[in-house]
Protein backbone atom coordinates (compact mmCIF):
# COMPACT_ATOMS: atom_id res chain seq x y z
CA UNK A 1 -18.47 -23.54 -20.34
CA UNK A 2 -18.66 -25.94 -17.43
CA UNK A 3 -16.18 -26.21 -14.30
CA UNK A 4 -15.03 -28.97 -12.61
CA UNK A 5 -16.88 -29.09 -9.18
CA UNK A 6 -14.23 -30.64 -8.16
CA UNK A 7 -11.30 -27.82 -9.24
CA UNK A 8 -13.75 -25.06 -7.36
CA UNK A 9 -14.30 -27.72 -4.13
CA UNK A 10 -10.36 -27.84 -3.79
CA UNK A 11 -9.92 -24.40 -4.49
CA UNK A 12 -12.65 -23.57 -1.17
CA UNK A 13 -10.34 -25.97 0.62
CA UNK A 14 -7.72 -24.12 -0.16
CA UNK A 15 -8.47 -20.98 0.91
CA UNK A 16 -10.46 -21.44 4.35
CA UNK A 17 -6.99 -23.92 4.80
CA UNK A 18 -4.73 -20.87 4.30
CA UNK A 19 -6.78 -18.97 6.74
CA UNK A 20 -7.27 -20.90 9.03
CA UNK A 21 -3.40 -21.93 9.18
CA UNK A 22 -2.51 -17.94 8.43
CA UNK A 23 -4.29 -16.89 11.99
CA UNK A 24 -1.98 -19.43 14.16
CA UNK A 25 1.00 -17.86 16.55
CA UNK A 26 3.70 -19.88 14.98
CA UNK A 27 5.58 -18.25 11.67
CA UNK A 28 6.16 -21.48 10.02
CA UNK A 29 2.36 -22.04 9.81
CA UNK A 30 1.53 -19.02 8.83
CA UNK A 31 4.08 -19.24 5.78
CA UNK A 32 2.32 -22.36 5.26
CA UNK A 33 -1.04 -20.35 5.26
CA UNK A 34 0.06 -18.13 2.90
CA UNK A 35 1.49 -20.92 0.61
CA UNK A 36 -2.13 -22.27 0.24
CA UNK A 37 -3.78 -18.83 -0.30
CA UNK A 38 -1.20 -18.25 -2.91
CA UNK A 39 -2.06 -22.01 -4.88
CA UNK A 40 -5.92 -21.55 -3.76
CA UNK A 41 -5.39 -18.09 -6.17
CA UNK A 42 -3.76 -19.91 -8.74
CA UNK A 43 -6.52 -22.38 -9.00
CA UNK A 44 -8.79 -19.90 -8.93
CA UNK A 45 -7.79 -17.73 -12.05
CA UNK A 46 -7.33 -21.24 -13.68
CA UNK A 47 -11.31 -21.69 -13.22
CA UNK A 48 -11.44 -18.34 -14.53
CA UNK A 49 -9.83 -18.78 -17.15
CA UNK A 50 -12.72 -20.98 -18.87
CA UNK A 51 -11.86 -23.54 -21.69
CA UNK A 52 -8.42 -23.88 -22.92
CA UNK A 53 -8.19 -22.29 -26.55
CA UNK A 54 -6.16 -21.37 -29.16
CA UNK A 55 -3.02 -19.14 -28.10
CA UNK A 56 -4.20 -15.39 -28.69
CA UNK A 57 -1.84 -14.45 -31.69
CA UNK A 58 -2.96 -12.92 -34.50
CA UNK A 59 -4.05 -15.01 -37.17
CA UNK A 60 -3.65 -18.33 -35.11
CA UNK A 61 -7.75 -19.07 -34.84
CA UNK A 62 -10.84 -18.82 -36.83
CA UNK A 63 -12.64 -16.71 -34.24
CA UNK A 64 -12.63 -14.65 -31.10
CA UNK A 65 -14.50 -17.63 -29.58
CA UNK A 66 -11.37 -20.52 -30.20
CA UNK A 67 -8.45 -18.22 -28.56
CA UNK A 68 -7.73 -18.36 -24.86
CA UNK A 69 -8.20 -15.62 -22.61
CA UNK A 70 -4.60 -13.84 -21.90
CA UNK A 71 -5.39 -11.88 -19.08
CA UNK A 72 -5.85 -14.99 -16.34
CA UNK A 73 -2.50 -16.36 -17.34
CA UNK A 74 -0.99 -13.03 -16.70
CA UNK A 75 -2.49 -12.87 -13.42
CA UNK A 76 -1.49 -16.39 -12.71
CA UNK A 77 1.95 -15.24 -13.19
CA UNK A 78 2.04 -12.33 -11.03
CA UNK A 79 0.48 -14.22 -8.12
CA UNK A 80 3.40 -16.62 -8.82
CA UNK A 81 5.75 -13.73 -8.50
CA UNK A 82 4.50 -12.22 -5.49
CA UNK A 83 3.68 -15.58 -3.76
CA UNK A 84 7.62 -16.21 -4.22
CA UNK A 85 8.34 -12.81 -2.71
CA UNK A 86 6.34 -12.59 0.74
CA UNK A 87 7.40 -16.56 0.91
CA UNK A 88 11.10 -15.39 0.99
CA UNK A 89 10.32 -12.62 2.94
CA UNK A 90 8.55 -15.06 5.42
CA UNK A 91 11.26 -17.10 5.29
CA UNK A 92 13.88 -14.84 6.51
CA UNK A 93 11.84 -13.75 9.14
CA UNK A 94 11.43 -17.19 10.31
CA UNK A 95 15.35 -17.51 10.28
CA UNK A 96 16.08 -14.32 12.20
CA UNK A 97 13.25 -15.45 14.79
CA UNK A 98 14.53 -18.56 15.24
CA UNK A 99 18.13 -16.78 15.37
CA UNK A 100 17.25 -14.88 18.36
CA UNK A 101 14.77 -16.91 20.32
CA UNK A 102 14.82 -20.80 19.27
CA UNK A 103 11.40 -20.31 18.41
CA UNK A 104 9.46 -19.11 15.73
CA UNK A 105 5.93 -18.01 17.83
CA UNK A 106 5.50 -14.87 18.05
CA UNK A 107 4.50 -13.40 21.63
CA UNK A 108 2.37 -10.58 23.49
CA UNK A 109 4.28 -7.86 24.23
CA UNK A 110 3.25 -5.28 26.21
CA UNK A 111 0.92 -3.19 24.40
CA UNK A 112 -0.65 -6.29 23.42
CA UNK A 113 -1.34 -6.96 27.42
CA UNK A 114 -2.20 -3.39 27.66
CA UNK A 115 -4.82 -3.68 25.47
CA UNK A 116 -6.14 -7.14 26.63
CA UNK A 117 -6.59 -5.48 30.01
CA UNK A 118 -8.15 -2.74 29.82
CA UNK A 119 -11.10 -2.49 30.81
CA UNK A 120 -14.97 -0.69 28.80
CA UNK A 121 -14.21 1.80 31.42
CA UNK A 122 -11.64 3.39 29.50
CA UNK A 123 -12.91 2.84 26.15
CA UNK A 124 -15.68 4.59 27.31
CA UNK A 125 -13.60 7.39 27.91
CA UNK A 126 -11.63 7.12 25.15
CA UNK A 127 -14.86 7.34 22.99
CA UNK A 128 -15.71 10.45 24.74
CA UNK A 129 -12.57 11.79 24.06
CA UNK A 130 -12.96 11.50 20.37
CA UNK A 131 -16.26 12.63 20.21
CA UNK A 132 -14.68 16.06 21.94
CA UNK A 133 -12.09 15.82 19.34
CA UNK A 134 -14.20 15.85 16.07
CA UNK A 135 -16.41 18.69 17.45
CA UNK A 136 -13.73 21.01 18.25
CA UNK A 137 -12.54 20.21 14.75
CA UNK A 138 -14.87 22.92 12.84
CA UNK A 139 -14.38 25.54 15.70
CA UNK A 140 -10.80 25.69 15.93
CA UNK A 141 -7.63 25.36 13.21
CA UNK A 142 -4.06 25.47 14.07
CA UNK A 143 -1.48 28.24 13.31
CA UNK A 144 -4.13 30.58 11.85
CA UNK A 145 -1.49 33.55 11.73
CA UNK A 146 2.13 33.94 10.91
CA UNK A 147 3.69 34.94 14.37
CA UNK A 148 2.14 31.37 15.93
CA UNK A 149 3.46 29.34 13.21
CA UNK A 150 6.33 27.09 13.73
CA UNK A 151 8.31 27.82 10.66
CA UNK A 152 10.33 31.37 10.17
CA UNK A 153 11.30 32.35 7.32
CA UNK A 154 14.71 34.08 7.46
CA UNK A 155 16.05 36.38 5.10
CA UNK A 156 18.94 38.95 4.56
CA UNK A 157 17.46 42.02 6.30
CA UNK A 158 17.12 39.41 9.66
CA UNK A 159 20.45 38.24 9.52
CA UNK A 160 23.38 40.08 8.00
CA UNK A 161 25.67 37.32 6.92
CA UNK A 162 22.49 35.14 4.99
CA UNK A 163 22.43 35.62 1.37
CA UNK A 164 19.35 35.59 -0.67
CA UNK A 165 20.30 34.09 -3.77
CA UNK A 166 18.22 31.25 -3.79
CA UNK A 167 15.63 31.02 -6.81
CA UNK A 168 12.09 31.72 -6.37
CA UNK A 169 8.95 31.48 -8.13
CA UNK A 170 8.18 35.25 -8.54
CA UNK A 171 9.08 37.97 -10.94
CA UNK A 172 12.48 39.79 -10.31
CA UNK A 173 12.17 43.36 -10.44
CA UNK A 174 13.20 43.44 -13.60
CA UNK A 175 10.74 41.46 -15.18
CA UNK A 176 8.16 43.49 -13.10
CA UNK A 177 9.14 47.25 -14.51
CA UNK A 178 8.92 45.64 -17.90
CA UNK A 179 5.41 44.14 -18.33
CA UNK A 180 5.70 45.33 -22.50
CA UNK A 181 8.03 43.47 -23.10
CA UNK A 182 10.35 46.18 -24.96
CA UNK A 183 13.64 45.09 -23.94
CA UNK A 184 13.73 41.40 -23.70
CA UNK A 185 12.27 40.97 -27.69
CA UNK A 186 9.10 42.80 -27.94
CA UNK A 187 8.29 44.02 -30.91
CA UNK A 188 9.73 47.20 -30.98
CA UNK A 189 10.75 46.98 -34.55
């Protein structure tokens, strides 16, 4: 089996293209991006895919060796399919940004600031603070008994006007004073 060099050289170009053009600010480019990862992965299960062959139905070639590997083309179509997808999806974000703000970049807000500005200082601290964190984790668990647990569980002797009616998973009483099984068809006979 031999490749084109030239099919796997376009496919590399491809995908550092899609990158490259996915990590810009603006929306259309990254759409763009995401258009050439999407035909960079088509190429690629193409190489893949080897030698073109005989279709794989039964009965069609001489050998395992003449038929044309299925799976590939199945792929193919599914990174068709969700290529189309996130491309419409991309596109009607594009619309709605350009909607609202004549533009399509998208810009720092203000965690994003936050975060550029702040300093080792405090992610020094905040590495302390996890380090606390994970070894109080084996020493202490939360709501260890019932009466500091958040939920209550209500029932008919705590309010008058509740009714317990609701099914459970345990045996009624019933079913309890008859473990033999002599009244509900045991085999009494």
């Amino acid at each position: 089996m031999s490749v084109s060099l030239v099919l796997i050289i376009v496919m590399a170009v491809l995908f550092a293209c899609g990158v490259y053009a996915m990590l810009e600010r603006s929306l259309t480019r990254v759409l763009i991006g995401f258009l050439l990862l999407g035909n960079a992965t088509n190429l690629l299960l193409l190489i893949v895919m080897g030698q073109p062959g005989v279709a794989p139905f039964f009965g069609d070639a001489e050998s395992f060796e003449e038929m044309s590997d299925p799976l590939p083309q199945a792929l193919t179509l599914t990174a068709i399919v969700i290529t189309f997808a996130v491309s419409a999806f991309l596109l009607a974000l594009i619309y709605r940004s350009w909607q609202l703000g004549q533009a399509d970049t998208v810009s720092d807000d203000e965690a994003d600031l936050e975060v550029r500005e702040r300093g080792t200082a405090d992610e020094d601290t905040m590495d302390d603070e996890t380090e606390i964190e994970d070894t109080d984790d084996d020493a202490t668990t939360d709501f260890v008994g019932t009466d500091t647990a958040p939920i209550t569980i209500l029932g008919a002797r705590d309010f008058a006007g509740l009714r317990d009616d609701a099914p459970v998973d345990r045996p009624s009483r019933d079913d309890r004073t008859d473990r033999g099984g002599t009244r509900d068809g045991g085999d009494d006979a």
